[in-house]
PDB file of N, CA and C in Angstrom:
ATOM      1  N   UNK A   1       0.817  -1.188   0.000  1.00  0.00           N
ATOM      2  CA  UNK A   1       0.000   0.000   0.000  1.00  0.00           C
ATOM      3  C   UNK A   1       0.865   1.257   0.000  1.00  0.00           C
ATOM      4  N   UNK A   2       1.581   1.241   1.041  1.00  0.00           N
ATOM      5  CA  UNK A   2       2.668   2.559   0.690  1.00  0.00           C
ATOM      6  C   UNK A   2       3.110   2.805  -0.297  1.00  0.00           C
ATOM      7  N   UNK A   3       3.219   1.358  -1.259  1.00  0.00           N
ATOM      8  CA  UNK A   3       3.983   2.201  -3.074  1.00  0.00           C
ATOM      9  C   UNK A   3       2.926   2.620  -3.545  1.00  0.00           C
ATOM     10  N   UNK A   4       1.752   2.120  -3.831  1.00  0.00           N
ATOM     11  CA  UNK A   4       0.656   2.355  -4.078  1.00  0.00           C
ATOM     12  C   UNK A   4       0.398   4.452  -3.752  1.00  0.00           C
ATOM     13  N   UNK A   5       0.326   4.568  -2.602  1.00  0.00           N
ATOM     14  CA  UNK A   5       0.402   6.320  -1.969  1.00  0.00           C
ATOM     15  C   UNK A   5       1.829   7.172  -2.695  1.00  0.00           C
ATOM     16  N   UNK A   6       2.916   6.327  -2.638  1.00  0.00           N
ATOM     17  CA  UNK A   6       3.863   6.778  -3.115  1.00  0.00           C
ATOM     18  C   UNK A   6       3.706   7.501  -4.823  1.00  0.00           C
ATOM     19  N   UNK A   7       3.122   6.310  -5.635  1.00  0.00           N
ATOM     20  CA  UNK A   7       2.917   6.439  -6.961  1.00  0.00           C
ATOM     21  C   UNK A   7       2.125   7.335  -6.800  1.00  0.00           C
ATOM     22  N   UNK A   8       1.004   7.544  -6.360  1.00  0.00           N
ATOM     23  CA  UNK A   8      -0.015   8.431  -6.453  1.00  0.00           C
ATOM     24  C   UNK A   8       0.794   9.502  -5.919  1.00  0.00           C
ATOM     25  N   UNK A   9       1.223   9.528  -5.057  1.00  0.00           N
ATOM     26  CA  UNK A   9       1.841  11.506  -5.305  1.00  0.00           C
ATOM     27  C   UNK A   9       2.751  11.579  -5.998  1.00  0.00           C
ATOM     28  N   UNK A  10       3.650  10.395  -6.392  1.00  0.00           N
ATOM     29  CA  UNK A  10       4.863  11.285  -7.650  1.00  0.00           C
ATOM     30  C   UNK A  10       3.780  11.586  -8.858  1.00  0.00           C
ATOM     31  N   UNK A  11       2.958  11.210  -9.212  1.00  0.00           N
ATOM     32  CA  UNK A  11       2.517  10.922 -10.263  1.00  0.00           C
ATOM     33  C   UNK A  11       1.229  12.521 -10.109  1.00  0.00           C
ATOM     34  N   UNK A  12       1.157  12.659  -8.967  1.00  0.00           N
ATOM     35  CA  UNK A  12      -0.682  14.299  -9.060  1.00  0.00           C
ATOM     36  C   UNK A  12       0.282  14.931  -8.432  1.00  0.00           C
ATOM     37  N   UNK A  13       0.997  14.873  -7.371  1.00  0.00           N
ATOM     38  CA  UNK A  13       1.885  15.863  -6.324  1.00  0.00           C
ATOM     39  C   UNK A  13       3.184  16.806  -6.988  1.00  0.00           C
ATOM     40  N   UNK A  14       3.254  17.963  -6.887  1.00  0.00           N
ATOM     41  CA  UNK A  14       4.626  18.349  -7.466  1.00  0.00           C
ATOM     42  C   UNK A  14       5.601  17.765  -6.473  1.00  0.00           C
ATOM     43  N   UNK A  15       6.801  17.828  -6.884  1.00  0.00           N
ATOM     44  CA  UNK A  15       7.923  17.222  -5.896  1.00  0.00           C
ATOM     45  C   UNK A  15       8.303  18.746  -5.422  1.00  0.00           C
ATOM     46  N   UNK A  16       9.358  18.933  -4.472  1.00  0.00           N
ATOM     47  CA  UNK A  16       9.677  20.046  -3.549  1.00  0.00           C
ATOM     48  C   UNK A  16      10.204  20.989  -4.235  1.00  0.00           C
ATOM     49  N   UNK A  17      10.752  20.537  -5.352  1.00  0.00           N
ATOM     50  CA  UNK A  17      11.973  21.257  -6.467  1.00  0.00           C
ATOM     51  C   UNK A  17      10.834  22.067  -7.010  1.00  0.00           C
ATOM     52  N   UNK A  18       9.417  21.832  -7.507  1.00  0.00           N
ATOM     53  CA  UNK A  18       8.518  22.325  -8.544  1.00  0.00           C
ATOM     54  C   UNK A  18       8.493  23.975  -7.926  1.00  0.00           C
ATOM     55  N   UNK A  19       8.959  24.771  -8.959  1.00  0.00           N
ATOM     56  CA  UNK A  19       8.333  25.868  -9.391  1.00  0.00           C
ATOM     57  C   UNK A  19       7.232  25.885  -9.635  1.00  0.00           C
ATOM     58  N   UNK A  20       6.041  26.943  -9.342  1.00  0.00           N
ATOM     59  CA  UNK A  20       5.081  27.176 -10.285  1.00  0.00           C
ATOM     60  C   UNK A  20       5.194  28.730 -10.492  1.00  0.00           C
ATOM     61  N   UNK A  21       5.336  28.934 -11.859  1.00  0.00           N
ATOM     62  CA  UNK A  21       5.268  30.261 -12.235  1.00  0.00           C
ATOM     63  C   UNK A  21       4.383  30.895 -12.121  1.00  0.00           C
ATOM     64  N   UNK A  22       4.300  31.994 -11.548  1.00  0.00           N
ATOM     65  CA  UNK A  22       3.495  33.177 -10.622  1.00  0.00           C
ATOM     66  C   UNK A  22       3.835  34.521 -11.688  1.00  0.00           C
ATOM     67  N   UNK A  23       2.777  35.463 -11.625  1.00  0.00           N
ATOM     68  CA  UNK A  23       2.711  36.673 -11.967  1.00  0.00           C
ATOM     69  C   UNK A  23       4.153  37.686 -11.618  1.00  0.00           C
ATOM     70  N   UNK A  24       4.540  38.497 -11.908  1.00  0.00           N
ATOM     71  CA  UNK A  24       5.040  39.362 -11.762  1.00  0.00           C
ATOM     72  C   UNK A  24       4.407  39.932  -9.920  1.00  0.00           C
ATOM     73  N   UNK A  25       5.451  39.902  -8.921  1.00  0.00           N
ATOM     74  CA  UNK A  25       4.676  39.793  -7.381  1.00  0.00           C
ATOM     75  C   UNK A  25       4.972  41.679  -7.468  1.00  0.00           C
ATOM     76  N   UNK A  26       3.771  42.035  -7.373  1.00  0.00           N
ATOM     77  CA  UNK A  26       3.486  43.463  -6.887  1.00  0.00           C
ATOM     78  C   UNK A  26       2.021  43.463  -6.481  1.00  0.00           C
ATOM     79  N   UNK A  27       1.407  45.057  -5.906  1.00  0.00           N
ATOM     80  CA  UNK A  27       0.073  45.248  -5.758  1.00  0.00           C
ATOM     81  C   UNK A  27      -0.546  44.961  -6.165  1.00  0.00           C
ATOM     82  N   UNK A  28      -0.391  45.407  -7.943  1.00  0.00           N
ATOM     83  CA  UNK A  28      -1.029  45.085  -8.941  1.00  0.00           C
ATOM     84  C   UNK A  28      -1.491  43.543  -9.270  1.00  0.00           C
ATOM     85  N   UNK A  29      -0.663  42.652  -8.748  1.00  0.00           N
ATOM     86  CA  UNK A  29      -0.604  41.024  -8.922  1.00  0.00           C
ATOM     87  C   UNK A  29      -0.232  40.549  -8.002  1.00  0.00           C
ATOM     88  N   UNK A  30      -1.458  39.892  -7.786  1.00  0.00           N
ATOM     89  CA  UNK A  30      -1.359  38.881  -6.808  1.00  0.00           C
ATOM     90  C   UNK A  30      -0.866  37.408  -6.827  1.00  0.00           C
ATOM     91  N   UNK A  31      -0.144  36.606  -5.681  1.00  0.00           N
ATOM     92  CA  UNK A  31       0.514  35.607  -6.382  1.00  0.00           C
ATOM     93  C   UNK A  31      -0.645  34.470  -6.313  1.00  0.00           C
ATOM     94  N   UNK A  32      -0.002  33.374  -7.106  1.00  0.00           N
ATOM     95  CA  UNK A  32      -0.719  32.129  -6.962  1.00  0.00           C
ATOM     96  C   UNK A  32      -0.053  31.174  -6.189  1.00  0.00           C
ATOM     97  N   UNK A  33      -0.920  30.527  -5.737  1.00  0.00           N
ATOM     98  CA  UNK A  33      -0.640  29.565  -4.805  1.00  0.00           C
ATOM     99  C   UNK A  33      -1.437  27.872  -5.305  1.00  0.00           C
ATOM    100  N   UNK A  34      -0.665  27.235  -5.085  1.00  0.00           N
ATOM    101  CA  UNK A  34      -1.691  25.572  -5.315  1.00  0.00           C
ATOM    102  C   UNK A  34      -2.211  25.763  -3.990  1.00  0.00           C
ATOM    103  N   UNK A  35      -3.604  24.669  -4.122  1.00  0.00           N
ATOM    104  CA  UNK A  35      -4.139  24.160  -3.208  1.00  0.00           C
ATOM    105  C   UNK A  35      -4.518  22.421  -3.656  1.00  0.00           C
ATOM    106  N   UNK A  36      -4.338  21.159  -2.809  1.00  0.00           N
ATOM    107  CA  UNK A  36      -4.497  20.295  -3.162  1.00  0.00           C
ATOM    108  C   UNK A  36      -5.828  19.861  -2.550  1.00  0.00           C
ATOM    109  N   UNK A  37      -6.863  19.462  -3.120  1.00  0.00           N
ATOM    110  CA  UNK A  37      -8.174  18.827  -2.704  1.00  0.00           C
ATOM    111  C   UNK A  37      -8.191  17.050  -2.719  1.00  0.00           C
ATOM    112  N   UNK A  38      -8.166  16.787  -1.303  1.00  0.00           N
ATOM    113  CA  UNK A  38      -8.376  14.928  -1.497  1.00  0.00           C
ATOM    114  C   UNK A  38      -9.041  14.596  -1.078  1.00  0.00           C
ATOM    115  N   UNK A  39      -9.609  13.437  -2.320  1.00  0.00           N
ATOM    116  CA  UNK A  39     -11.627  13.073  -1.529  1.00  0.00           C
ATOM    117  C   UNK A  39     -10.966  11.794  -0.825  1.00  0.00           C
ATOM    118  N   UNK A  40     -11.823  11.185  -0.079  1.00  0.00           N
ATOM    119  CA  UNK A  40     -11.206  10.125  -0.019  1.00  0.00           C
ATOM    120  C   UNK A  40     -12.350   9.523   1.096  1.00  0.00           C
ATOM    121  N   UNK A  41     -13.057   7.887   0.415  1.00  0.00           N
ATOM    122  CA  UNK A  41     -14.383   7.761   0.528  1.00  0.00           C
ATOM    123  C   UNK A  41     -14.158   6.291  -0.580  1.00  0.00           C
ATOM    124  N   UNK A  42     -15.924   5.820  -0.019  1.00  0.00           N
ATOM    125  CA  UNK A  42     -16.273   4.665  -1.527  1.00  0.00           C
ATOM    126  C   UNK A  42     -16.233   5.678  -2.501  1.00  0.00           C
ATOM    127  N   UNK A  43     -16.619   4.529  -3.562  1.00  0.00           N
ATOM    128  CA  UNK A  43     -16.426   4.930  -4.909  1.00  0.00           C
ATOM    129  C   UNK A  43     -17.522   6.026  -5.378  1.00  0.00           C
ATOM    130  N   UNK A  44     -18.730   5.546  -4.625  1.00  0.00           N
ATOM    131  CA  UNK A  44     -19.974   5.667  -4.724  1.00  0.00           C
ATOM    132  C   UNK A  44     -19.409   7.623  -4.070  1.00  0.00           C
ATOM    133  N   UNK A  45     -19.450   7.699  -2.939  1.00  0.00           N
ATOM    134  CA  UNK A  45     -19.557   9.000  -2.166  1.00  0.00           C
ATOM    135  C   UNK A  45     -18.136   9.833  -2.990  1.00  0.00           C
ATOM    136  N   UNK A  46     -17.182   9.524  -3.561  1.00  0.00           N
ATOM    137  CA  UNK A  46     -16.176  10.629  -4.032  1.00  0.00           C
ATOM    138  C   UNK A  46     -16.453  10.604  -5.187  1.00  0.00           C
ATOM    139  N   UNK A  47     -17.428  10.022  -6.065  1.00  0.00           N
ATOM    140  CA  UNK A  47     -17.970  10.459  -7.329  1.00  0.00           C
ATOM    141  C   UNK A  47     -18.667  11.151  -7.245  1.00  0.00           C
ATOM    142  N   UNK A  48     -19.811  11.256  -6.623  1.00  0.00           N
ATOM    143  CA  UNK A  48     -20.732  11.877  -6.344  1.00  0.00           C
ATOM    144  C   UNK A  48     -20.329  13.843  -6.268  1.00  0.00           C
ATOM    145  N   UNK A  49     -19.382  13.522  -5.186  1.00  0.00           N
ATOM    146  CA  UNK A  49     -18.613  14.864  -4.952  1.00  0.00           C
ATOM    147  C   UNK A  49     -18.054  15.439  -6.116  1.00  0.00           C
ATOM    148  N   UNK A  50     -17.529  14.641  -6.410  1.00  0.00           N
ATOM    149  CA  UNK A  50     -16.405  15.171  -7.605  1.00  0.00           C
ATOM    150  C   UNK A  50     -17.491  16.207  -8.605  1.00  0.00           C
ATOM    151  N   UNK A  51     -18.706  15.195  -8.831  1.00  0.00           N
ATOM    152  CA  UNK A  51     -19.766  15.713  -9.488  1.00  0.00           C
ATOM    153  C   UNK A  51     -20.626  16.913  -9.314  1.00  0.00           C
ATOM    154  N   UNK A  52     -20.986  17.207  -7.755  1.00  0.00           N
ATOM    155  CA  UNK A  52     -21.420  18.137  -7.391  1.00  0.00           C
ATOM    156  C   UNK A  52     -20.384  19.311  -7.359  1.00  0.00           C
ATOM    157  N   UNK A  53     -19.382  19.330  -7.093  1.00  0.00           N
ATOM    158  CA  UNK A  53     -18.577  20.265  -6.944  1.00  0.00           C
ATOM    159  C   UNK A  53     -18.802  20.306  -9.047  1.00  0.00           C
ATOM    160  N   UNK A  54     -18.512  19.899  -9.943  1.00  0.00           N
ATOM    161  CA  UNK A  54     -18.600  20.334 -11.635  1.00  0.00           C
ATOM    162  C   UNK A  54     -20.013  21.110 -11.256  1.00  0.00           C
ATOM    163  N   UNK A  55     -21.354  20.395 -10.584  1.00  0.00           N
ATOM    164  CA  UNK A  55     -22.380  21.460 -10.330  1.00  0.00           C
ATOM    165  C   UNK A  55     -22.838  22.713 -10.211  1.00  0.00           C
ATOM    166  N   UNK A  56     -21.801  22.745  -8.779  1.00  0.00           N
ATOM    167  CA  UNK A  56     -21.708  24.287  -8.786  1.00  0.00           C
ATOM    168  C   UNK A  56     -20.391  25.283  -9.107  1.00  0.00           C
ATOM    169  N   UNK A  57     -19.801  24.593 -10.450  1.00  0.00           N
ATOM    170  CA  UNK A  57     -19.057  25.125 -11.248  1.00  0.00           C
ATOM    171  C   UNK A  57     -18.105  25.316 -10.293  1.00  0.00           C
ATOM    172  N   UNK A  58     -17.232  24.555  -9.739  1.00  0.00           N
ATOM    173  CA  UNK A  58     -16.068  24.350  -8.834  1.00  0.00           C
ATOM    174  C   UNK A  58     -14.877  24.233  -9.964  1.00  0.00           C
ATOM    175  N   UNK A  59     -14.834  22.510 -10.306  1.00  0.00           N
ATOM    176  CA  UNK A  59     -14.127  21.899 -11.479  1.00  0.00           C
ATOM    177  C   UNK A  59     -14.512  21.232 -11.930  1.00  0.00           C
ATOM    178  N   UNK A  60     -14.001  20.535 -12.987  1.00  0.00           N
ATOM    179  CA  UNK A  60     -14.710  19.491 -14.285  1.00  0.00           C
ATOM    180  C   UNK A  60     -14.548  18.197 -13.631  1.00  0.00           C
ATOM    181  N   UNK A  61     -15.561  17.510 -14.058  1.00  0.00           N
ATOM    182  CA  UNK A  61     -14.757  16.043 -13.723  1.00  0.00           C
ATOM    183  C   UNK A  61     -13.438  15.441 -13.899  1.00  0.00           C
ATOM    184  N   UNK A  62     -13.435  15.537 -15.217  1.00  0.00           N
ATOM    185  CA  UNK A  62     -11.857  15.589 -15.852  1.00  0.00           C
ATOM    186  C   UNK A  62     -10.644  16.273 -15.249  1.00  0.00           C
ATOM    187  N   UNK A  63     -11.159  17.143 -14.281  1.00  0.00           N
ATOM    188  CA  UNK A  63      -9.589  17.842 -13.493  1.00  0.00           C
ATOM    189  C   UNK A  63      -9.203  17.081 -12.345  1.00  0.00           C
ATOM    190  N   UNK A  64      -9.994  15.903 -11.987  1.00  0.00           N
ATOM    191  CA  UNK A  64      -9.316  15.031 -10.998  1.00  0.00           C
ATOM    192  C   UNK A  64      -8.668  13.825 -10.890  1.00  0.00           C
ATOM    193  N   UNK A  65      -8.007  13.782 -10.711  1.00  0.00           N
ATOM    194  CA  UNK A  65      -7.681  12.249 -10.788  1.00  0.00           C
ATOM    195  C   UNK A  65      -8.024  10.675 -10.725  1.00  0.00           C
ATOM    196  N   UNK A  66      -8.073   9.788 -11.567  1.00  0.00           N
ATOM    197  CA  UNK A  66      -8.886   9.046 -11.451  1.00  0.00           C
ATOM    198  C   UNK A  66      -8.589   8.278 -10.277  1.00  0.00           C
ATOM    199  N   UNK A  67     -10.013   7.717  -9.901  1.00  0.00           N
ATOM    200  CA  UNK A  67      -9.835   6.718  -8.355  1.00  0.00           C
ATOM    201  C   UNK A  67      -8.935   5.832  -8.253  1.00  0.00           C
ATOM    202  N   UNK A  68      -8.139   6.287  -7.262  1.00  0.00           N
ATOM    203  CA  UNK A  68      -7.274   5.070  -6.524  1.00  0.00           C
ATOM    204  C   UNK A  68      -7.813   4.682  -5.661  1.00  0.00           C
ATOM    205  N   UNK A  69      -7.647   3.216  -5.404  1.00  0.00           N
ATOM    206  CA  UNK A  69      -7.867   2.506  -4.049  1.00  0.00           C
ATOM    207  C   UNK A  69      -6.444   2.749  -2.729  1.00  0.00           C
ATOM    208  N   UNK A  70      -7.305   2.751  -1.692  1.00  0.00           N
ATOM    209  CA  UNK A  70      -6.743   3.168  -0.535  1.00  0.00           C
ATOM    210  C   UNK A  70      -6.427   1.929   0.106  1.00  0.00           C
ATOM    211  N   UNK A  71      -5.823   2.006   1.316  1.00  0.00           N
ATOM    212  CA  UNK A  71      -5.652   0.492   2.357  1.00  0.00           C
ATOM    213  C   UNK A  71      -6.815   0.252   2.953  1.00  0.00           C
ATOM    214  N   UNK A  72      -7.801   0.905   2.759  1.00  0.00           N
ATOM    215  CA  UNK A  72      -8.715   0.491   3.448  1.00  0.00           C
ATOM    216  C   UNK A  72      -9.686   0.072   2.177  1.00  0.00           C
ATOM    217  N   UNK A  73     -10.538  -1.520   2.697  1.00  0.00           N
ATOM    218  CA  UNK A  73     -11.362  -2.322   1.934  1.00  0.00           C
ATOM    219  C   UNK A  73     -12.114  -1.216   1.302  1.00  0.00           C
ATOM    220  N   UNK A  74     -12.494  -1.065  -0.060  1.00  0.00           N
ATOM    221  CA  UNK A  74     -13.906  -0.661  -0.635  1.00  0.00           C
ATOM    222  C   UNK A  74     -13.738   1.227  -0.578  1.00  0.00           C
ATOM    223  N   UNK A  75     -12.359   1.708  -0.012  1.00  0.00           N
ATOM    224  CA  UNK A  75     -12.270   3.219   0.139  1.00  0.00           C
ATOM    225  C   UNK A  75     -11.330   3.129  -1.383  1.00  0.00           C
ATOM    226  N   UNK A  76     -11.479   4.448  -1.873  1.00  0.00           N
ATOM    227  CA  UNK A  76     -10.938   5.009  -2.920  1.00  0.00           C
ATOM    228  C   UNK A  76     -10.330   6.393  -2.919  1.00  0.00           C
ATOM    229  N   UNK A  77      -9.895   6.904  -3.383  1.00  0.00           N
ATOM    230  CA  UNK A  77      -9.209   8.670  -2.979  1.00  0.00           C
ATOM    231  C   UNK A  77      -9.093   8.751  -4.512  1.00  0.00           C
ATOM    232  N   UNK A  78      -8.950  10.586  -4.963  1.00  0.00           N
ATOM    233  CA  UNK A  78      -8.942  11.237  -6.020  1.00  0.00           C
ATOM    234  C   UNK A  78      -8.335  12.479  -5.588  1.00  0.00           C
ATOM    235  N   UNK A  79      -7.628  13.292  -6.448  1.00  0.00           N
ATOM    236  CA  UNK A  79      -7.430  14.629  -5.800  1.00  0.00           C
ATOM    237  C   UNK A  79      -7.044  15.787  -7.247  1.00  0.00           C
ATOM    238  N   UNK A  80      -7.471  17.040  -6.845  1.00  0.00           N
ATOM    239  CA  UNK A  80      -7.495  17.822  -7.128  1.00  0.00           C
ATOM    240  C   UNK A  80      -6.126  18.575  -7.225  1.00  0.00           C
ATOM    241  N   UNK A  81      -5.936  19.473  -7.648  1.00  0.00           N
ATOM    242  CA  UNK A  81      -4.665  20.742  -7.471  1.00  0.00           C
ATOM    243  C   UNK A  81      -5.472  22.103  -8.561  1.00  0.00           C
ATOM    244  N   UNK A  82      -5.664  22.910  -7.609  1.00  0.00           N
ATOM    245  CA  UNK A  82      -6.009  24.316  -8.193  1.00  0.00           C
ATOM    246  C   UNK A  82      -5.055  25.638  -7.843  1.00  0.00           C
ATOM    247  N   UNK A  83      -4.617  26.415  -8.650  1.00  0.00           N
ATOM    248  CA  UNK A  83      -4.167  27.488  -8.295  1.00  0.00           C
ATOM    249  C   UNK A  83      -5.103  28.448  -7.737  1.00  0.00           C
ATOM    250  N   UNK A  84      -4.605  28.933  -6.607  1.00  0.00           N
ATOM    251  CA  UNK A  84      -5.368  29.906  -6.109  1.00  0.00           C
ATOM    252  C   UNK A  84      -4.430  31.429  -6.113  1.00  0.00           C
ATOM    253  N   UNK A  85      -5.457  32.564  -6.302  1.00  0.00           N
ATOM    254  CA  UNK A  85      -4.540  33.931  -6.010  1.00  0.00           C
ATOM    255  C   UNK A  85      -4.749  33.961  -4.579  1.00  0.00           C
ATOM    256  N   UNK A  86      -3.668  34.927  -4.254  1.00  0.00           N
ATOM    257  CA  UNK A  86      -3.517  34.860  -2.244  1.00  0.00           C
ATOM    258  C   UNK A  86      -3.545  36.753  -2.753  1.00  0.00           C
ATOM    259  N   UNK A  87      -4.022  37.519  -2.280  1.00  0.00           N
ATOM    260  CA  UNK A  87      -3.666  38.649  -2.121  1.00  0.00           C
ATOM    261  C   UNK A  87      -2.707  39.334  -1.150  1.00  0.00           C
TER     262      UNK A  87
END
């Protein structure tokens, strides 16, 4: 199970080294920041989510990752990464 978690963050997670290129940092521009979102649930309850959040125009289905299974029987996890501005 641990390679299993392992793969799954080299593979959605930036590693420590990752840059993400940000605006020009002044008043005028604000920086960006990631934020990582992890469902983590049956299959049944983090689809669902994934879905409601495309609902109320959060993100697409397609911006998450597809279900992995977890160590625990019948649980699954998915996750997100959005840039956010921080003012």
């Amino acid at each position: 199970m641990i390679t299993q978690v392992q793969n799954f963050t080299q593979q959605y997670l930036p590693s420590a080294g990752f840059d993400i290129p940000t605006l020009k940092q002044s008043a005028v521009f604000p920086t960006r920041e990631p934020v990582k979102h992890l469902l983590i649930g049956s299959p049944k309850a983090v689809t669902s989510s994934i879905y409601r959040l495309q609902a109320i125009g959060y993100a697409s289905v397609g911006d998450w990752s597809p279900l992995l299974p977890t160590a625990n029987a019948g649980e699954v996890m998915s996750i997100l990464i959005r840039q956010i501005f921080i003012a």
